[in-house]
N, C-alpha and C. Protein backbone atom coordinates (compact mmCIF):
# COMPACT_ATOMS: atom_id res chain seq x y z
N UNK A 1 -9.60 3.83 1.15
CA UNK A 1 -8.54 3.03 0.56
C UNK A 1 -8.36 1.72 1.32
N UNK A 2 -8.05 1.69 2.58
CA UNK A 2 -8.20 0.90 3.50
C UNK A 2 -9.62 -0.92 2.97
N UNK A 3 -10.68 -0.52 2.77
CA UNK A 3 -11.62 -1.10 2.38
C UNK A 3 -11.10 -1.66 1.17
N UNK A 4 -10.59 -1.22 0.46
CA UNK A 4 -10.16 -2.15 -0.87
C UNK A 4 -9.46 -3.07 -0.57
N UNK A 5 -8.42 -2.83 0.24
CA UNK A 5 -7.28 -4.14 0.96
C UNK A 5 -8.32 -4.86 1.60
N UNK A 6 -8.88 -4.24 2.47
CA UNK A 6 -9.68 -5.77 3.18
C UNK A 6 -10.93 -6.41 2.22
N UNK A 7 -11.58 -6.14 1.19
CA UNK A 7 -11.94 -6.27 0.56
C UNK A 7 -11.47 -7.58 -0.37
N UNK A 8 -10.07 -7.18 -0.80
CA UNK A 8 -9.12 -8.17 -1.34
C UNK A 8 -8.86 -9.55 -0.57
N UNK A 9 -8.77 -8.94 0.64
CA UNK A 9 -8.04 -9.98 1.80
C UNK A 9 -9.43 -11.18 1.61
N UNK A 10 -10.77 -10.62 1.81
CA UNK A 10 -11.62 -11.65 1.74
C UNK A 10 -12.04 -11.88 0.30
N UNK A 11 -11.56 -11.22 -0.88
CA UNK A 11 -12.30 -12.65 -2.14
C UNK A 11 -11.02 -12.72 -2.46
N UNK A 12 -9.94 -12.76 -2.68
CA UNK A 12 -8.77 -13.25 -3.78
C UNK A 12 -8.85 -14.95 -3.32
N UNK A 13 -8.30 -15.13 -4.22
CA UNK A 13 -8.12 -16.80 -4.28
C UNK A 13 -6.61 -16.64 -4.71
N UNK A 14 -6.42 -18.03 -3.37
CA UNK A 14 -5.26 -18.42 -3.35
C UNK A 14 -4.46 -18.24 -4.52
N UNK A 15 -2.96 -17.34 -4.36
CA UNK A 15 -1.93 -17.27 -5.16
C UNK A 15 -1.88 -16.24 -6.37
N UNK A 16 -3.29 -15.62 -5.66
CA UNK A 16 -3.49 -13.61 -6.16
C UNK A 16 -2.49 -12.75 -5.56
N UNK A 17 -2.19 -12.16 -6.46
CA UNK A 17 -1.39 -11.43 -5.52
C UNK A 17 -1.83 -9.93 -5.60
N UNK A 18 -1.38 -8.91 -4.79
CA UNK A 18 -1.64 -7.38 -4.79
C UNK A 18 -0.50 -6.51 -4.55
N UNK A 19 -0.17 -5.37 -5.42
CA UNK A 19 0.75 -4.63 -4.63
C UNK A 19 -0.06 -3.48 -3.64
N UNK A 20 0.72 -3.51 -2.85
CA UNK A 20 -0.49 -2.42 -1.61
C UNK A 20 0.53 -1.27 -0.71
N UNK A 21 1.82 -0.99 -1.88
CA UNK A 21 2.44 0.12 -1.78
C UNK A 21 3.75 0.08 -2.78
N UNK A 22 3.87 1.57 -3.03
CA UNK A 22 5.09 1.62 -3.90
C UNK A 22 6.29 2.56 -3.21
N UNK A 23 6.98 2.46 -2.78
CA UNK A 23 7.74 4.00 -2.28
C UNK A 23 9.11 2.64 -1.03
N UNK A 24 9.12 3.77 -0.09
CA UNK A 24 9.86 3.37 0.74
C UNK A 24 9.32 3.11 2.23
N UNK A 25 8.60 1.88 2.23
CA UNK A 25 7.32 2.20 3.43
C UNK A 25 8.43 2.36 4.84
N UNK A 26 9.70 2.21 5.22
CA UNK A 26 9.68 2.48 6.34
C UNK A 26 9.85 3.27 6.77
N UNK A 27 9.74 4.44 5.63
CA UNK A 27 9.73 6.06 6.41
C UNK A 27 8.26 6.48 5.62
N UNK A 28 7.99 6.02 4.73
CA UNK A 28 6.65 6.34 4.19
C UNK A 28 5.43 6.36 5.43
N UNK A 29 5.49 5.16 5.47
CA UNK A 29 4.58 4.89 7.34
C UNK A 29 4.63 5.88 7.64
N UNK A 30 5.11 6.51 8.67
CA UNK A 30 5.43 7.54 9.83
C UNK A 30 4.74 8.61 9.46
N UNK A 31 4.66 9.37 7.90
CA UNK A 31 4.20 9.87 7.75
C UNK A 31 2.98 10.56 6.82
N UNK A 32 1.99 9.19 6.59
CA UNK A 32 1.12 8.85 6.26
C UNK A 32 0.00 7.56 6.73
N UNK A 33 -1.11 8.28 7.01
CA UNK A 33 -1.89 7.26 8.23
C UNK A 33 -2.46 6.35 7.26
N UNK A 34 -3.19 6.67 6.58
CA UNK A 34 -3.61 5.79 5.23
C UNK A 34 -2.39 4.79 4.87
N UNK A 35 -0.97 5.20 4.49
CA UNK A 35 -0.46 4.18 4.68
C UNK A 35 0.20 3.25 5.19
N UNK A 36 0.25 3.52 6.53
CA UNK A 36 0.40 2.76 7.93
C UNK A 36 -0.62 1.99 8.11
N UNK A 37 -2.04 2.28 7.79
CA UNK A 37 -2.82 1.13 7.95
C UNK A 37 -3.09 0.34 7.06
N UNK A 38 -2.30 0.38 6.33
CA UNK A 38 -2.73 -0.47 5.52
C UNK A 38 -1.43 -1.21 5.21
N UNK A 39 -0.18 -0.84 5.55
CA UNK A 39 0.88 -1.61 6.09
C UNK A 39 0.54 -2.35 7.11
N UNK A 40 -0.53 -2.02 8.32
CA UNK A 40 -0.66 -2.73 9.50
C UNK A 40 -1.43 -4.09 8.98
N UNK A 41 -2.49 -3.88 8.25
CA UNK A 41 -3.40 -4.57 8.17
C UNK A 41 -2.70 -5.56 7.41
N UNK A 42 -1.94 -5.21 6.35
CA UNK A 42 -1.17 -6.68 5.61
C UNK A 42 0.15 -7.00 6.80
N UNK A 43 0.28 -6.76 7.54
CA UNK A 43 0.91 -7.36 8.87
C UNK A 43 0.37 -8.54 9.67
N UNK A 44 -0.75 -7.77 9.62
CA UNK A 44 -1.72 -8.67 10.65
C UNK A 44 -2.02 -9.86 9.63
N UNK A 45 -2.34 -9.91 8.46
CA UNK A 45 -2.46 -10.74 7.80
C UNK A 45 -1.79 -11.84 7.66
N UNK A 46 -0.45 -11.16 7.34
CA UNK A 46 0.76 -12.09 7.55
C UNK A 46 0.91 -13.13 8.45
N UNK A 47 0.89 -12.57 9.79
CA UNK A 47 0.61 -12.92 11.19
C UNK A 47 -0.46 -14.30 11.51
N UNK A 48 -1.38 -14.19 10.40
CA UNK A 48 -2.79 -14.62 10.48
C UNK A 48 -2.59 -16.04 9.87
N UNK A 49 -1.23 -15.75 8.66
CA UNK A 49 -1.27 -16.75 7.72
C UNK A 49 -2.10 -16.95 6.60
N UNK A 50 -2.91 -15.77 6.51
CA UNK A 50 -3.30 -15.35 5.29
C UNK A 50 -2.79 -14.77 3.92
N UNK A 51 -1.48 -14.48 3.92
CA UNK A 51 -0.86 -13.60 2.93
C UNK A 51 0.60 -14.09 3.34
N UNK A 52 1.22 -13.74 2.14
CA UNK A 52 2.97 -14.04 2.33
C UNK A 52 2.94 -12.68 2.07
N UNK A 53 4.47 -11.88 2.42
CA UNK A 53 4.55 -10.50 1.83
C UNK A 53 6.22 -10.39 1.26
N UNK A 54 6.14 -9.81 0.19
CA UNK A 54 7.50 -9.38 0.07
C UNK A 54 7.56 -8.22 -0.69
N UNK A 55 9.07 -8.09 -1.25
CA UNK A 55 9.14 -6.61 -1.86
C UNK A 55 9.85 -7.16 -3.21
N UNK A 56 9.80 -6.13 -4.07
CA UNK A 56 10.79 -5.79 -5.39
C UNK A 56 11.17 -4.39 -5.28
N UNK A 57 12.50 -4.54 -5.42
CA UNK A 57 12.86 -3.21 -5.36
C UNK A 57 13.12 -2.75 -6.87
N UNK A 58 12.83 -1.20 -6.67
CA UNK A 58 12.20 -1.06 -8.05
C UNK A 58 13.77 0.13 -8.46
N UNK A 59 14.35 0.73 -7.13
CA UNK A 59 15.54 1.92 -7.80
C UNK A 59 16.10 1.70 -6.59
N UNK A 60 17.54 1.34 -6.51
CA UNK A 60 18.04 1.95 -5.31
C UNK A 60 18.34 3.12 -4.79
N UNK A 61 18.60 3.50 -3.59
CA UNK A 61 18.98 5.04 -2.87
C UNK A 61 20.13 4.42 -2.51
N UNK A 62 20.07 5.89 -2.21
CA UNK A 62 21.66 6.35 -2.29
C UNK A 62 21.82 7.63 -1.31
N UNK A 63 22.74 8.44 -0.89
CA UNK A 63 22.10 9.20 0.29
C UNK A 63 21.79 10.63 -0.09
N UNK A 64 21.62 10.63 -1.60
CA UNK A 64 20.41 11.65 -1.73
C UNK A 64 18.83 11.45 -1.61
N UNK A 65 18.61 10.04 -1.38
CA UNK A 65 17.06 9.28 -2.58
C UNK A 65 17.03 7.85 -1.28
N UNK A 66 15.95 8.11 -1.33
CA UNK A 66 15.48 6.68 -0.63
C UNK A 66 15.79 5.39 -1.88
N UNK A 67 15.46 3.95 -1.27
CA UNK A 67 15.55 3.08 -2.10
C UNK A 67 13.79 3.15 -2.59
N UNK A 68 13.41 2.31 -3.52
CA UNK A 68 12.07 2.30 -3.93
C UNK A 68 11.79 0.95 -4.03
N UNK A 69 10.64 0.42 -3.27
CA UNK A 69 10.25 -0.74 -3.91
C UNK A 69 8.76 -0.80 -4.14
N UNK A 70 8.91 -2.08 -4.46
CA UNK A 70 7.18 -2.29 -4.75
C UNK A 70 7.09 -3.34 -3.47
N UNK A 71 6.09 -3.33 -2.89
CA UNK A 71 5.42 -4.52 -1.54
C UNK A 71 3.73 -4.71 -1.87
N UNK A 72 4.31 -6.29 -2.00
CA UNK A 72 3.39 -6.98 -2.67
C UNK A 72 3.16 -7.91 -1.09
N UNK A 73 1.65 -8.43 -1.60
CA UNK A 73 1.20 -9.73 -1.06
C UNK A 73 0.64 -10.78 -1.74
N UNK A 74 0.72 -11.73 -1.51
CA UNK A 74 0.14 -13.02 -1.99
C UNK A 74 -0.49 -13.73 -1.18
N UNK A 75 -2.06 -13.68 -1.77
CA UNK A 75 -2.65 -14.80 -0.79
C UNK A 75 -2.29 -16.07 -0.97
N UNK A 76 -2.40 -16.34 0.22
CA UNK A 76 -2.02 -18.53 0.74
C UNK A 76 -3.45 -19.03 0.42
């Protein structure tokens, strides 16, 4: 899975965008390695100035239910 993001990272053209998770990544992370790295890697990206990142939130939580979003990137 991992390989598809970096994959992306090197052909999209500027102002592609990708979503590269749906859920609630800051507890999602912790307990999924697949998607921690691939949260890391659009970090590093970020970092790089390769990608902008943001979210849409797709349902809010409430304190039965996490919130849900979508986290997207856009290449620069």
């Amino acid at each position: 899975m991992l390989s598809k993001y970096e994959g992306w990272l090197q052909m999209a053209k500027s102002g592609e965008t990708v979503t590269y998770h749906e859920g609630y990544l800051a507890k999602d992370r912790f307990f999924d390695y697949p998607t921690r790295d691939i949260a890391n890697l659009f970090m590093r990206a970020y970092e790089s100035k390769i990608v902008d990142l943001y979210q849409k939130r797709l349902k809010h939580g409430n304190i039965n239910h996490d919130p849900k979003f979508q986290y997207i990137a856009k290449k620069l």
